[in-house]
C-alpha atoms as a PDB file:
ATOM      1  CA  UNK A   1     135.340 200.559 104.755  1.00  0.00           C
ATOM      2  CA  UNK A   2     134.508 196.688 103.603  1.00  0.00           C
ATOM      3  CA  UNK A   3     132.021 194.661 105.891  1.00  0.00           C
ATOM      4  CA  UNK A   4     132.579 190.803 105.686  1.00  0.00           C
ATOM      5  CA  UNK A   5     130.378 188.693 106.741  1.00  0.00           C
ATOM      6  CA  UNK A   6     131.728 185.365 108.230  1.00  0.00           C
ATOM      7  CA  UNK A   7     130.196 181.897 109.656  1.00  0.00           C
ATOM      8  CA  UNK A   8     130.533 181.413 113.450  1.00  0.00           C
ATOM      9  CA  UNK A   9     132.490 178.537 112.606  1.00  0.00           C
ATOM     10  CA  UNK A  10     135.332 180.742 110.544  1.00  0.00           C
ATOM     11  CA  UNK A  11     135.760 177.777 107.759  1.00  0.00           C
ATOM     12  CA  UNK A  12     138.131 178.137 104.879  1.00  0.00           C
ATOM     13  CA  UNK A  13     135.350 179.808 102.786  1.00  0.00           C
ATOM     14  CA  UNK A  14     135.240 182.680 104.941  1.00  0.00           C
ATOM     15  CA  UNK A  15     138.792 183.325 105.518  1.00  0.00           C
ATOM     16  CA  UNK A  16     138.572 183.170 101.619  1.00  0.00           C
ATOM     17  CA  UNK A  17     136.248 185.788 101.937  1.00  0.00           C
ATOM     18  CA  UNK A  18     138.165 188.207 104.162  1.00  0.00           C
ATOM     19  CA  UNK A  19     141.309 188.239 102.219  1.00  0.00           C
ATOM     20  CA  UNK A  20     139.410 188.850  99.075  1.00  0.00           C
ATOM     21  CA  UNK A  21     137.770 192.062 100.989  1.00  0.00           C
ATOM     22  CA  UNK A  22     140.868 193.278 102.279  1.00  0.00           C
ATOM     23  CA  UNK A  23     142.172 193.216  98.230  1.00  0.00           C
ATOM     24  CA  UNK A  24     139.651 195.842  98.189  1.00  0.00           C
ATOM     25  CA  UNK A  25     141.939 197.936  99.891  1.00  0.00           C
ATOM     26  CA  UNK A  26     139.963 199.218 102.218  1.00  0.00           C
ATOM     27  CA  UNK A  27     139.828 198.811 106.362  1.00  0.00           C
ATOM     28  CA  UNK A  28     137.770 195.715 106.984  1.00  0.00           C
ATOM     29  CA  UNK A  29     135.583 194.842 109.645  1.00  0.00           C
ATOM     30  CA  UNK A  30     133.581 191.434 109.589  1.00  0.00           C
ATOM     31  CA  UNK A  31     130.348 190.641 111.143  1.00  0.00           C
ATOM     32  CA  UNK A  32     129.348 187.766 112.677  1.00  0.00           C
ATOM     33  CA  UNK A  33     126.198 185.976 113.858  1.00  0.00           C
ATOM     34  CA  UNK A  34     126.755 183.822 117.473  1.00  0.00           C
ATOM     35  CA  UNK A  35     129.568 183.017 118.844  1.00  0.00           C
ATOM     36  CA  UNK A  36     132.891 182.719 117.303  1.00  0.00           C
ATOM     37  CA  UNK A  37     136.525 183.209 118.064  1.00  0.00           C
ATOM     38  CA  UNK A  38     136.372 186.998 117.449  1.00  0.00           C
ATOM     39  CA  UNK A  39     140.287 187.545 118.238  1.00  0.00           C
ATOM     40  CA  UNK A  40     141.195 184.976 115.444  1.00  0.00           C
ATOM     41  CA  UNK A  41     140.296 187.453 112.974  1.00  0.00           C
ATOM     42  CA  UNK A  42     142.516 189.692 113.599  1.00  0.00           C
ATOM     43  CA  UNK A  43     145.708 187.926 111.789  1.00  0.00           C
ATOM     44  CA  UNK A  44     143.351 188.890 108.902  1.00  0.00           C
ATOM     45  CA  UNK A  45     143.440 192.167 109.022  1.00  0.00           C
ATOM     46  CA  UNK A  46     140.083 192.613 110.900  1.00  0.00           C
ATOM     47  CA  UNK A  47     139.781 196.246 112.555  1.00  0.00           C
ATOM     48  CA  UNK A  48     136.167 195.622 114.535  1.00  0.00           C
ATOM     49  CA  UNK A  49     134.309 192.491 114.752  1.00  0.00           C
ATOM     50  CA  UNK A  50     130.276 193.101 115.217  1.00  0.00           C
ATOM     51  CA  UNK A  51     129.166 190.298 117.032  1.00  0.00           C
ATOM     52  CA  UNK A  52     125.328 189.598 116.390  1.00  0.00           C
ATOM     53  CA  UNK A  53     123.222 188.425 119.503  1.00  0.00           C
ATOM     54  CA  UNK A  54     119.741 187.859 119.900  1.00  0.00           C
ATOM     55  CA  UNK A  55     117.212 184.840 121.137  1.00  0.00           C
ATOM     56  CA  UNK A  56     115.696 184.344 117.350  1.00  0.00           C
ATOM     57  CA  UNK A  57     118.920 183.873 116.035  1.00  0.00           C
ATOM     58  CA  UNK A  58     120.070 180.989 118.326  1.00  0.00           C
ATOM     59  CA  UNK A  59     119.748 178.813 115.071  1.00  0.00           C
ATOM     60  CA  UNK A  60     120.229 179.951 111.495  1.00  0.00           C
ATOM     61  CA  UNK A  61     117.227 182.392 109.867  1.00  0.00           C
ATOM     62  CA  UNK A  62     118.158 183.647 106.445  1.00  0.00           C
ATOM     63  CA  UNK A  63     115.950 186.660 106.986  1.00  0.00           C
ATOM     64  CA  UNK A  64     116.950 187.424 110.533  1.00  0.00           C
ATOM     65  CA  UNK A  65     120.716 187.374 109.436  1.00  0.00           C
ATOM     66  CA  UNK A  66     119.919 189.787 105.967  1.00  0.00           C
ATOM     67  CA  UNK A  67     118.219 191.766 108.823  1.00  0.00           C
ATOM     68  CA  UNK A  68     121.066 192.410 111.326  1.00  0.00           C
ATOM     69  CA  UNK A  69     123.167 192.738 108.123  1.00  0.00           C
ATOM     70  CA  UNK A  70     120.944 195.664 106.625  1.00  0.00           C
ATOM     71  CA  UNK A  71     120.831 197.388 110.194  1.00  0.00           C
ATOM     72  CA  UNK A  72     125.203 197.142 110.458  1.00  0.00           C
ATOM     73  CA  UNK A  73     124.982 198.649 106.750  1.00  0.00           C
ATOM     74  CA  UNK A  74     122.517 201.339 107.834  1.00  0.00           C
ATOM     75  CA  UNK A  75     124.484 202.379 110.748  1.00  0.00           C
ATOM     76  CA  UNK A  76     128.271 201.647 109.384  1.00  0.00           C
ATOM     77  CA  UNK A  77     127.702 202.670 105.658  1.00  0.00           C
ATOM     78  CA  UNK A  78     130.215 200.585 103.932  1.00  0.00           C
ATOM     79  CA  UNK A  79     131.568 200.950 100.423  1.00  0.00           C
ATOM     80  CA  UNK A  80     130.736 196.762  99.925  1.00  0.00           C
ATOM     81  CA  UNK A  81     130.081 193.856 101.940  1.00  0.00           C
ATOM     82  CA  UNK A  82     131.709 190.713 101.197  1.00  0.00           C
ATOM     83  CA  UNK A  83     129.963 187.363 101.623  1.00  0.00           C
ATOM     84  CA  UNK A  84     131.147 183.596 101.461  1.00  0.00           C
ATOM     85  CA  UNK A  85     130.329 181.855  98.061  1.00  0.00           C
ATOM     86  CA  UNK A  86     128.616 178.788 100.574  1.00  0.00           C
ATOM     87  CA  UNK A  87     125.449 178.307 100.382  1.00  0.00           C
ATOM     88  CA  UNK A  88     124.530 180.573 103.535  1.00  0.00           C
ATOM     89  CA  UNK A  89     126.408 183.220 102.371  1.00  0.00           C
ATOM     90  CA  UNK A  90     124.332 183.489  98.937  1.00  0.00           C
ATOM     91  CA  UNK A  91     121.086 183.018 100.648  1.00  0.00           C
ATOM     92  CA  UNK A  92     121.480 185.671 103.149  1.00  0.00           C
ATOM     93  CA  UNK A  93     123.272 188.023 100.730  1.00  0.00           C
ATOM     94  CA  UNK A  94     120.305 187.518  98.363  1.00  0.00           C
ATOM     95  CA  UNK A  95     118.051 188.272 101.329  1.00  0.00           C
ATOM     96  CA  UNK A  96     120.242 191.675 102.190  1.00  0.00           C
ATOM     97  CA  UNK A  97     119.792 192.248  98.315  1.00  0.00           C
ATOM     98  CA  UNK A  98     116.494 192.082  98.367  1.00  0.00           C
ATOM     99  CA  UNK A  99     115.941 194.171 101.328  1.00  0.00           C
ATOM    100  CA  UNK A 100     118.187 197.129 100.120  1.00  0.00           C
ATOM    101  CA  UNK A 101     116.709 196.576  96.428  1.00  0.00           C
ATOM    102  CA  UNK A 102     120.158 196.509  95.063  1.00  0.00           C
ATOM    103  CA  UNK A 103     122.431 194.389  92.808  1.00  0.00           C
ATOM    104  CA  UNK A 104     123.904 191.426  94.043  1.00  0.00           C
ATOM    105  CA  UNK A 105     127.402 189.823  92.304  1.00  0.00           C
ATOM    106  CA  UNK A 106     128.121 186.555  93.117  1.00  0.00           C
ATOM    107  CA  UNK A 107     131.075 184.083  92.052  1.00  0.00           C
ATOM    108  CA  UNK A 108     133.468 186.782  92.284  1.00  0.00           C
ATOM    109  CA  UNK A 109     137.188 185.754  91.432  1.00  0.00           C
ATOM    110  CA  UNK A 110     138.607 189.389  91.738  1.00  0.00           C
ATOM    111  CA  UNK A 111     137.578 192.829  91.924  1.00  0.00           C
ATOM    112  CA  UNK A 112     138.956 196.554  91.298  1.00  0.00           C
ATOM    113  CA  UNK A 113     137.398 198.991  93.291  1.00  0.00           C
ATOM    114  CA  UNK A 114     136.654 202.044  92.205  1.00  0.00           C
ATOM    115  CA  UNK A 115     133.156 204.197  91.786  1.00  0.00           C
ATOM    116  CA  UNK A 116     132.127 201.356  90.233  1.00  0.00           C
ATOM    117  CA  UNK A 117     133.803 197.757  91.106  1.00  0.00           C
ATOM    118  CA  UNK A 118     135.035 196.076  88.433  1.00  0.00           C
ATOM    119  CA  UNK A 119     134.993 192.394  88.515  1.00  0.00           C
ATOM    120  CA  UNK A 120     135.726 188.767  87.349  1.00  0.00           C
ATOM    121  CA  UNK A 121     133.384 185.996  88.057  1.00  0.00           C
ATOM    122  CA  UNK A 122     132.459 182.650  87.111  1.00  0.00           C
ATOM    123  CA  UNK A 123     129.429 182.137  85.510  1.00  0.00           C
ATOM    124  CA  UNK A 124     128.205 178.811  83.481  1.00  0.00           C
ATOM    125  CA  UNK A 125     129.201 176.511  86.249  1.00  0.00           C
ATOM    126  CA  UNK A 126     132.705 177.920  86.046  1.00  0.00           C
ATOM    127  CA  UNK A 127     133.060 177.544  82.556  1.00  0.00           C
ATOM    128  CA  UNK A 128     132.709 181.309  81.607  1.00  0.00           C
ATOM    129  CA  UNK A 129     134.858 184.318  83.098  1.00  0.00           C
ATOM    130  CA  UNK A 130     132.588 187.305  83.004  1.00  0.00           C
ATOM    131  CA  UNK A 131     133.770 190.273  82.977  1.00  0.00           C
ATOM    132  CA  UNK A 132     131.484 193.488  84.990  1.00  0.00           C
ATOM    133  CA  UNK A 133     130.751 196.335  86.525  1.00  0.00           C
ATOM    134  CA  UNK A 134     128.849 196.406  90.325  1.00  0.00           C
ATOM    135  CA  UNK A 135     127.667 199.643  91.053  1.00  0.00           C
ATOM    136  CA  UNK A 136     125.264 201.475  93.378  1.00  0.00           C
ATOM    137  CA  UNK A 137     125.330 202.979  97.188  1.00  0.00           C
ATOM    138  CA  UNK A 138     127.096 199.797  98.542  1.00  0.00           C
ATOM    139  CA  UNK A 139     127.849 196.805  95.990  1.00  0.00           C
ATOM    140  CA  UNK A 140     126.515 193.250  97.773  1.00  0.00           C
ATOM    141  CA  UNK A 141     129.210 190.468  96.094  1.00  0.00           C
ATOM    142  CA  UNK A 142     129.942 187.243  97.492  1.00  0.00           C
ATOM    143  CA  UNK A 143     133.131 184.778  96.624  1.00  0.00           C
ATOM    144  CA  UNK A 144     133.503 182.244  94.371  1.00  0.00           C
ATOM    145  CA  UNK A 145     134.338 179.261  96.785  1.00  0.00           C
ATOM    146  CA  UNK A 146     138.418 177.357  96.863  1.00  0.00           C
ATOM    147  CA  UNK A 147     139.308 179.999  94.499  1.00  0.00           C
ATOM    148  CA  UNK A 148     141.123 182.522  96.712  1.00  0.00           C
ATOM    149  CA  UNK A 149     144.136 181.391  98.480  1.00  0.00           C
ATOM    150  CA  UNK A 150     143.723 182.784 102.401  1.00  0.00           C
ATOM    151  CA  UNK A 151     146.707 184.763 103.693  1.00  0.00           C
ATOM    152  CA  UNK A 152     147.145 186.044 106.866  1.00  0.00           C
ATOM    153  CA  UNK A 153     148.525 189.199 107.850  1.00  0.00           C
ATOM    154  CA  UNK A 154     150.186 190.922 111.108  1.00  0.00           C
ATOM    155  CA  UNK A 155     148.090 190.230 113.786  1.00  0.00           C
ATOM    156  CA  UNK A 156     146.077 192.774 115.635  1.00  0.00           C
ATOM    157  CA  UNK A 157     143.908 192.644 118.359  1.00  0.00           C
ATOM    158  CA  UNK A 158     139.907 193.431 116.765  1.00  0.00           C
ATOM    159  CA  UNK A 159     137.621 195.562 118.698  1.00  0.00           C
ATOM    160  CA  UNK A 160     135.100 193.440 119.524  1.00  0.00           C
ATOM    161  CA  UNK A 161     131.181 195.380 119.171  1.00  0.00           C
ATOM    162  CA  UNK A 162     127.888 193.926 119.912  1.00  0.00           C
ATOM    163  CA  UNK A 163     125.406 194.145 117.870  1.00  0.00           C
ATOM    164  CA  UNK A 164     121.359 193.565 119.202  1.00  0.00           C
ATOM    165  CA  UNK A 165     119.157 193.842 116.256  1.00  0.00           C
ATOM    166  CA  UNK A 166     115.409 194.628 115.954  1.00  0.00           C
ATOM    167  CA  UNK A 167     113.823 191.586 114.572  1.00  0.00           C
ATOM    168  CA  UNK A 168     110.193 190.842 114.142  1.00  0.00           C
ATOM    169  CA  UNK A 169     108.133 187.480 113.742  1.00  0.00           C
ATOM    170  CA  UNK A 170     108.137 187.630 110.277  1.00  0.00           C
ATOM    171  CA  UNK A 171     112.132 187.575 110.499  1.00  0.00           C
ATOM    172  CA  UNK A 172     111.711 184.077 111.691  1.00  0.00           C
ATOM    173  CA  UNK A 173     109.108 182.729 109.515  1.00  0.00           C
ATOM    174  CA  UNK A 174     112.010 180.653 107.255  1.00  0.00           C
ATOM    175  CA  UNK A 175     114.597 179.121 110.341  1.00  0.00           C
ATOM    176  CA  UNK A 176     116.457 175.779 111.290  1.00  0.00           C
ATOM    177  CA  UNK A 177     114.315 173.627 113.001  1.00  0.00           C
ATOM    178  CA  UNK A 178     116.119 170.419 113.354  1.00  0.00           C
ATOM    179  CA  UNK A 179     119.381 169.162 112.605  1.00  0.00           C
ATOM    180  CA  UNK A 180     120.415 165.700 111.813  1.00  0.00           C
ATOM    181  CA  UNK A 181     124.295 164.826 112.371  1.00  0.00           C
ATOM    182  CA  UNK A 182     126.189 162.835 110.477  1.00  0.00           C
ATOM    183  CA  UNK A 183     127.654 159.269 111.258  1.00  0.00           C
ATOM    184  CA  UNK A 184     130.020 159.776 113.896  1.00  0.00           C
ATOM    185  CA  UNK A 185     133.949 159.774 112.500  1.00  0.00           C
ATOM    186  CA  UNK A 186     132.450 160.387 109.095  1.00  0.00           C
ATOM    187  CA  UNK A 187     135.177 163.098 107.319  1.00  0.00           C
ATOM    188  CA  UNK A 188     133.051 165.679 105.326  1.00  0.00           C
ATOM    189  CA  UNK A 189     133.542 166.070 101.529  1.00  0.00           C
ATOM    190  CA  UNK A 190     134.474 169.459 101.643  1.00  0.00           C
ATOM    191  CA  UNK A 191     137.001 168.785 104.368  1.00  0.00           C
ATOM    192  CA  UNK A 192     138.652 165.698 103.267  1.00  0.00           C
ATOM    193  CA  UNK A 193     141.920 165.494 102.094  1.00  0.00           C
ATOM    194  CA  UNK A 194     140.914 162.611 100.027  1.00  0.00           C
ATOM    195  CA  UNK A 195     137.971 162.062  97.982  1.00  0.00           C
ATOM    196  CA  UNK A 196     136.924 158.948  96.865  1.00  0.00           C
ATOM    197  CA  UNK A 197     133.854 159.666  93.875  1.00  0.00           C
ATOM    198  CA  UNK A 198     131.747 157.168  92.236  1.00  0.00           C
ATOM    199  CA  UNK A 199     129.715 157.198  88.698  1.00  0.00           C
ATOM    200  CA  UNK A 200     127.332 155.116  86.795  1.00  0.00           C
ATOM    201  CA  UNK A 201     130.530 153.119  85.858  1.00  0.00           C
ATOM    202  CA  UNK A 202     130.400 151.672  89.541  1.00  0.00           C
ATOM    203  CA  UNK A 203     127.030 149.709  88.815  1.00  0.00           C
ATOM    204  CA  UNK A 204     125.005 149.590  92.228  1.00  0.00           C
ATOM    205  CA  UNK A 205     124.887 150.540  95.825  1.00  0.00           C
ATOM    206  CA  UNK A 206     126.677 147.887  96.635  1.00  0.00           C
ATOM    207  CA  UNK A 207     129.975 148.081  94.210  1.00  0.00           C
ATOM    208  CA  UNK A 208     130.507 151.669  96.815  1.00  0.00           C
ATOM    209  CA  UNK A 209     131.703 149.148  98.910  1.00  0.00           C
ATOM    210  CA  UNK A 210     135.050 149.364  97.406  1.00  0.00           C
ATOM    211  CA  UNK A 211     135.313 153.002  97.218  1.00  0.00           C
ATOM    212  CA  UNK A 212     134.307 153.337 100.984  1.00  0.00           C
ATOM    213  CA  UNK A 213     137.407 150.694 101.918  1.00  0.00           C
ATOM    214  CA  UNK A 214     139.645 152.848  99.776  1.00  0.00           C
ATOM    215  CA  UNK A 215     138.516 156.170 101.550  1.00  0.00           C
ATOM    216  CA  UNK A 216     139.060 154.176 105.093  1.00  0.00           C
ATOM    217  CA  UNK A 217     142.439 153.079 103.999  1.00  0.00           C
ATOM    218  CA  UNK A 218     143.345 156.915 102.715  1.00  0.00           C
ATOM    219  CA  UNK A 219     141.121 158.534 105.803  1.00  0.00           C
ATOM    220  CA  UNK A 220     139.204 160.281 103.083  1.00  0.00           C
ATOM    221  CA  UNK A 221     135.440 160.725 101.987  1.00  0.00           C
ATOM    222  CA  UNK A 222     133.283 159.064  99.243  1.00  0.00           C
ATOM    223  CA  UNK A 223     131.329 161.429  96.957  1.00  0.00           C
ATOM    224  CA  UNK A 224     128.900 160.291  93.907  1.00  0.00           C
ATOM    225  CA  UNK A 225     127.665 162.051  90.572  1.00  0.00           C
ATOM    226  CA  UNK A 226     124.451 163.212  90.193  1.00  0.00           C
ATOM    227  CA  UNK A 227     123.286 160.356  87.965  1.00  0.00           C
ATOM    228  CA  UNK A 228     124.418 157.892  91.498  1.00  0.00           C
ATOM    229  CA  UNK A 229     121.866 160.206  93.408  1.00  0.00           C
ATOM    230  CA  UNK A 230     119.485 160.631  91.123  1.00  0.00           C
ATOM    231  CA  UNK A 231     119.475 156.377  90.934  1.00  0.00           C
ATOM    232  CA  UNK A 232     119.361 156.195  94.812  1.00  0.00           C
ATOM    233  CA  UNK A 233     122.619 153.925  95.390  1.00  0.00           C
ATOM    234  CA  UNK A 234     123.913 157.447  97.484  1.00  0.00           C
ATOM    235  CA  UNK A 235     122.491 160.446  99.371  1.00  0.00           C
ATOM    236  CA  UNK A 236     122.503 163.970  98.052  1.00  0.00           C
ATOM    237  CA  UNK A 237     124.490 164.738 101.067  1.00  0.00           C
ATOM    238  CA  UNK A 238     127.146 163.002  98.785  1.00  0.00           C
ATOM    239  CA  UNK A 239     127.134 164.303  95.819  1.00  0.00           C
ATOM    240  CA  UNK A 240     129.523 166.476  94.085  1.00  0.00           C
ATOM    241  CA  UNK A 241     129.076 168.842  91.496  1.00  0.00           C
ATOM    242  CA  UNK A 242     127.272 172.319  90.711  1.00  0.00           C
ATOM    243  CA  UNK A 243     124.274 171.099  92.740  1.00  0.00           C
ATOM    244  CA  UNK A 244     126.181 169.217  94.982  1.00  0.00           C
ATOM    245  CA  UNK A 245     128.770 169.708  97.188  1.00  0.00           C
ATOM    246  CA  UNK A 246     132.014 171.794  95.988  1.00  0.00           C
ATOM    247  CA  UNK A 247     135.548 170.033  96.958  1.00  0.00           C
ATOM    248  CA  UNK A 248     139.223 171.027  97.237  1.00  0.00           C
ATOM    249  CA  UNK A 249     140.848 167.710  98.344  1.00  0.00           C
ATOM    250  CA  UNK A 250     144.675 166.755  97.910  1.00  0.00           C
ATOM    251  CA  UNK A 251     143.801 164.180  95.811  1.00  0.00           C
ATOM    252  CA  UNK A 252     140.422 163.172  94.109  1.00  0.00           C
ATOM    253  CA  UNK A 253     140.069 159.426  92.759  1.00  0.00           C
ATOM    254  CA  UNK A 254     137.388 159.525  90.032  1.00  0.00           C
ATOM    255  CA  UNK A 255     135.775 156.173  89.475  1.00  0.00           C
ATOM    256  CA  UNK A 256     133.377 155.673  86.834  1.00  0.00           C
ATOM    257  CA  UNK A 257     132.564 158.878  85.883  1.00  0.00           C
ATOM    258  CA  UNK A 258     132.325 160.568  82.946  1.00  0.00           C
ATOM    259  CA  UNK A 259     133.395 163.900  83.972  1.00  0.00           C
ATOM    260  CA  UNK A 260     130.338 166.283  82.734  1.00  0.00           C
ATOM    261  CA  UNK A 261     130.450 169.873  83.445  1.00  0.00           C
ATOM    262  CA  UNK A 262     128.146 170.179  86.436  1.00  0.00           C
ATOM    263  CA  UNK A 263     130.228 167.179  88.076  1.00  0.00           C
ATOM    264  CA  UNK A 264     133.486 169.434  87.317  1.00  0.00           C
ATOM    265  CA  UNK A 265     132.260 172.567  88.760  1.00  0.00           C
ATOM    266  CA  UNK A 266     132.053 170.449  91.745  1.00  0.00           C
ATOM    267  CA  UNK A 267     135.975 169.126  91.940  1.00  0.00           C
ATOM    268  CA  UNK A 268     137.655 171.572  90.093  1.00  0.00           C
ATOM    269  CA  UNK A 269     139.692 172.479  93.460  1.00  0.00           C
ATOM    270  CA  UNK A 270     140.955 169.709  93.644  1.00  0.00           C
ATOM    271  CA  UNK A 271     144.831 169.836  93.635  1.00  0.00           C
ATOM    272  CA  UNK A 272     145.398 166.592  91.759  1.00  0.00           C
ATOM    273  CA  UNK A 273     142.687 164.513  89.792  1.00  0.00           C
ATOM    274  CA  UNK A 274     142.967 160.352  89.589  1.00  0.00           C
ATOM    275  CA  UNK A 275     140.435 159.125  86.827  1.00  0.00           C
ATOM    276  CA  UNK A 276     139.575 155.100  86.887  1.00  0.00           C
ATOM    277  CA  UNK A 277     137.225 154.910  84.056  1.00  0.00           C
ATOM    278  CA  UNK A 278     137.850 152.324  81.134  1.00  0.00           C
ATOM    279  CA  UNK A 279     136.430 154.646  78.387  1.00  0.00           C
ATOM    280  CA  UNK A 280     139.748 156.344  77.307  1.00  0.00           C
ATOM    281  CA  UNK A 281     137.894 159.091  75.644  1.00  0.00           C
ATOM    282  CA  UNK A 282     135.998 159.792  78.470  1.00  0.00           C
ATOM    283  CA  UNK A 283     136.236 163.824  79.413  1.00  0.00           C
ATOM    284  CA  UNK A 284     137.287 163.431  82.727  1.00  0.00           C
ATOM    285  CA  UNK A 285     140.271 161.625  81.592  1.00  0.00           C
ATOM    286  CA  UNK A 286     141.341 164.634  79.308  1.00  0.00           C
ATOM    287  CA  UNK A 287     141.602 166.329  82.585  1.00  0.00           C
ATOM    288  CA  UNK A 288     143.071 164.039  84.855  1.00  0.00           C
ATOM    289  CA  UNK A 289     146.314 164.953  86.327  1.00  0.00           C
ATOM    290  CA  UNK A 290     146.823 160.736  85.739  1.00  0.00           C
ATOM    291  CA  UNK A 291     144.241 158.160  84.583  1.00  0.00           C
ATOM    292  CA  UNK A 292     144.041 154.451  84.747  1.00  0.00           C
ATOM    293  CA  UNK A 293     142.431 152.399  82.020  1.00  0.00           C
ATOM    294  CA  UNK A 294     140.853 150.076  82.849  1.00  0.00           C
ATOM    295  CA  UNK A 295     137.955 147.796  84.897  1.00  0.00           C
ATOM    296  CA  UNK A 296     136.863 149.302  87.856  1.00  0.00           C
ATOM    297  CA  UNK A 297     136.594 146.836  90.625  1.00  0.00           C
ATOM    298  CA  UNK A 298     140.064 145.122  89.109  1.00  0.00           C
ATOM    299  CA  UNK A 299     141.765 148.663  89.038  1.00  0.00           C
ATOM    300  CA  UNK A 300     140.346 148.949  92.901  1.00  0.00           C
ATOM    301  CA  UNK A 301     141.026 145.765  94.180  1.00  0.00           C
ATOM    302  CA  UNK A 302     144.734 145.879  93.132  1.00  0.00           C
ATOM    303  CA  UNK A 303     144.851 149.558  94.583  1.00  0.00           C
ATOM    304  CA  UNK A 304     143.353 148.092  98.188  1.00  0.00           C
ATOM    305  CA  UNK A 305     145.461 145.658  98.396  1.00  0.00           C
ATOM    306  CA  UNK A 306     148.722 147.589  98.014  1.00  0.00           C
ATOM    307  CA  UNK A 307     147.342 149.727 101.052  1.00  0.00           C
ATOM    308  CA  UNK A 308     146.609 146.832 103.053  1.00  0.00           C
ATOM    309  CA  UNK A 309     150.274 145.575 102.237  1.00  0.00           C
ATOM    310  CA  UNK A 310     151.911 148.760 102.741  1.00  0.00           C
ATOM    311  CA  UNK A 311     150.381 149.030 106.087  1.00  0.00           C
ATOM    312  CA  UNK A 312     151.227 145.720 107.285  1.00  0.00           C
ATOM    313  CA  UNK A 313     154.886 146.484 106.171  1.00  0.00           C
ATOM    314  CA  UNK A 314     154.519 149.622 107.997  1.00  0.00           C
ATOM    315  CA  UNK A 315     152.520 149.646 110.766  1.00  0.00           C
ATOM    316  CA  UNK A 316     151.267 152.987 112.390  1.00  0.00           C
END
């Protein structure tokens, strides 16, 4: 039997993560901390769902969650658990780890079970395919994020089992104390559909201007590289790349950037790249699906206003 573990809020990265454990080809069940829409899982191919309730875990404590993990393994004695690649997943699946003192494989692509699990996963910011072996009483992996299409299957109806663990204070020494939301009608990078990124090519805080009218006119998101963080003209909320934010958009319009590797890692699910940059050499225009050569804020300007034309011509 494979034990996923999902987020309450059942995101793309977690479906990802149950059809990569049912690939295992093994009965799944999934646990999850909160509430959640339990019966969705079942046109995944979710058996039992182990709902996780207690009052420390009203918000998120890496420990308490590797805790109530540990205690489902202890009592359910799966061949693997299966994690999201997100940034919760790898935390708390480092936690479980830790707790079990056994090997952890993350960035997993695909895996072969067997007495040992054979597997692919990205290593070097995704620009190395490692080949391995995870062994030992139950192997701890998590997914590589955008990587695995999600596929349904026929739909069951999950048992649903609740789950009460025994936690302690020190299980709630590292926990979510506040939360700050984000502008209201803001679209999230890893959400959007469109993904409007800026580089040192843009010049300032201010020349975002015109990327954030292009992402209003294509209902997308603006991103930055690391460099546009790192010089304060966005917030590391925005930025994309290895440490940054990982994207899958439609469509990503590069502008000003130079395309290093850690900024790649971070839009290399995108289904179609669009580089602006007036360096024709540039690596991120050896990738681009197209490329425009050219100034920035001409090449930006001229793109606006063809939007604003075509919507006038055809209004919503």
């Amino acid at each position: 039997m494979i034990l996923a573990l999902v987020e309450p809020q059942l995101d793309d990265l977690s479906l990802e993560a149950l059809t990569f454990a049912r690939g295992l080809g093994q009965p799944v069940r999934a646990v999850v901390v909160g509430d959640a829409d339990a019966t969705r899982l079942g046109a995944f191919g979710v058996s039992v769902v182990h709902v996780v309730r207690h009052e420390a875990l009203e918000e998120y404590a890496p420990d308490a969650w590797a805790a109530s993990v540990v205690q489902l393994i202890g009592s359910l004695a799966p061949e693997a658990v299966v994690a999201p690649g997100s940034e919760r997943g790898n935390e708390v699946m480092a936690h479980v780890a830790a707790r079990l003192d056994a090997p952890l494989a993350v960035n997993c692509i695909a895996a072969e079970a067997g007495d040992a699990y054979r597997l692919t996963r990205l290593r070097w910011g995704g620009s190395l395919l490692e080949d391995a072996e995870l062994d030992g009483p139950v192997k701890l992996l998590t997914v590589a994020p955008h990587v695995v299409a999600v596929a349904e299957v026929a739909t069951v109806e999950p048992a649903i089992e609740e789950l009460r663990p025994e936690l302690g204070d020190k299980d709630v020494r590292v926990r979510v104390t506040e939360r700050v939301e984000a502008a209201a009608g803001k679209v999230s990078l890893t959400d959007a559909r469109v993904v409007v990124g800026g580089g040192r090519g843009v010049g300032s805080a201010e020349g975002f201007a015109a990327l954030e009218e292009l992402a209003e006119l294509l209902e997308g998101a603006v991103g930055g590289s690391r460099v546009v963080t790192n010089l304060g003209w966005r917030s590391h909320s925005d930025q994309i790349g290895q440490t940054g934010a990982r994207i899958a958009p439609d469509l990503y319009i590069a502008c000003g950037i130079s395309g290093a590797i850690q900024h790649m890692v971070g839009c290399k699910g995108a289904k179609r790249l669009l580089a602006i940059n007036k360096d024709p050499h540039a690596p991120i225009v050896q990738k681009a699906d197209y490329a425009v050569i050219g100034d920035l804020h001409e090449v930006l300007a001229a793109i606006v206003a063809e939007l604003r034309k075509a919507r006038v011509a055809s209004p919503a």
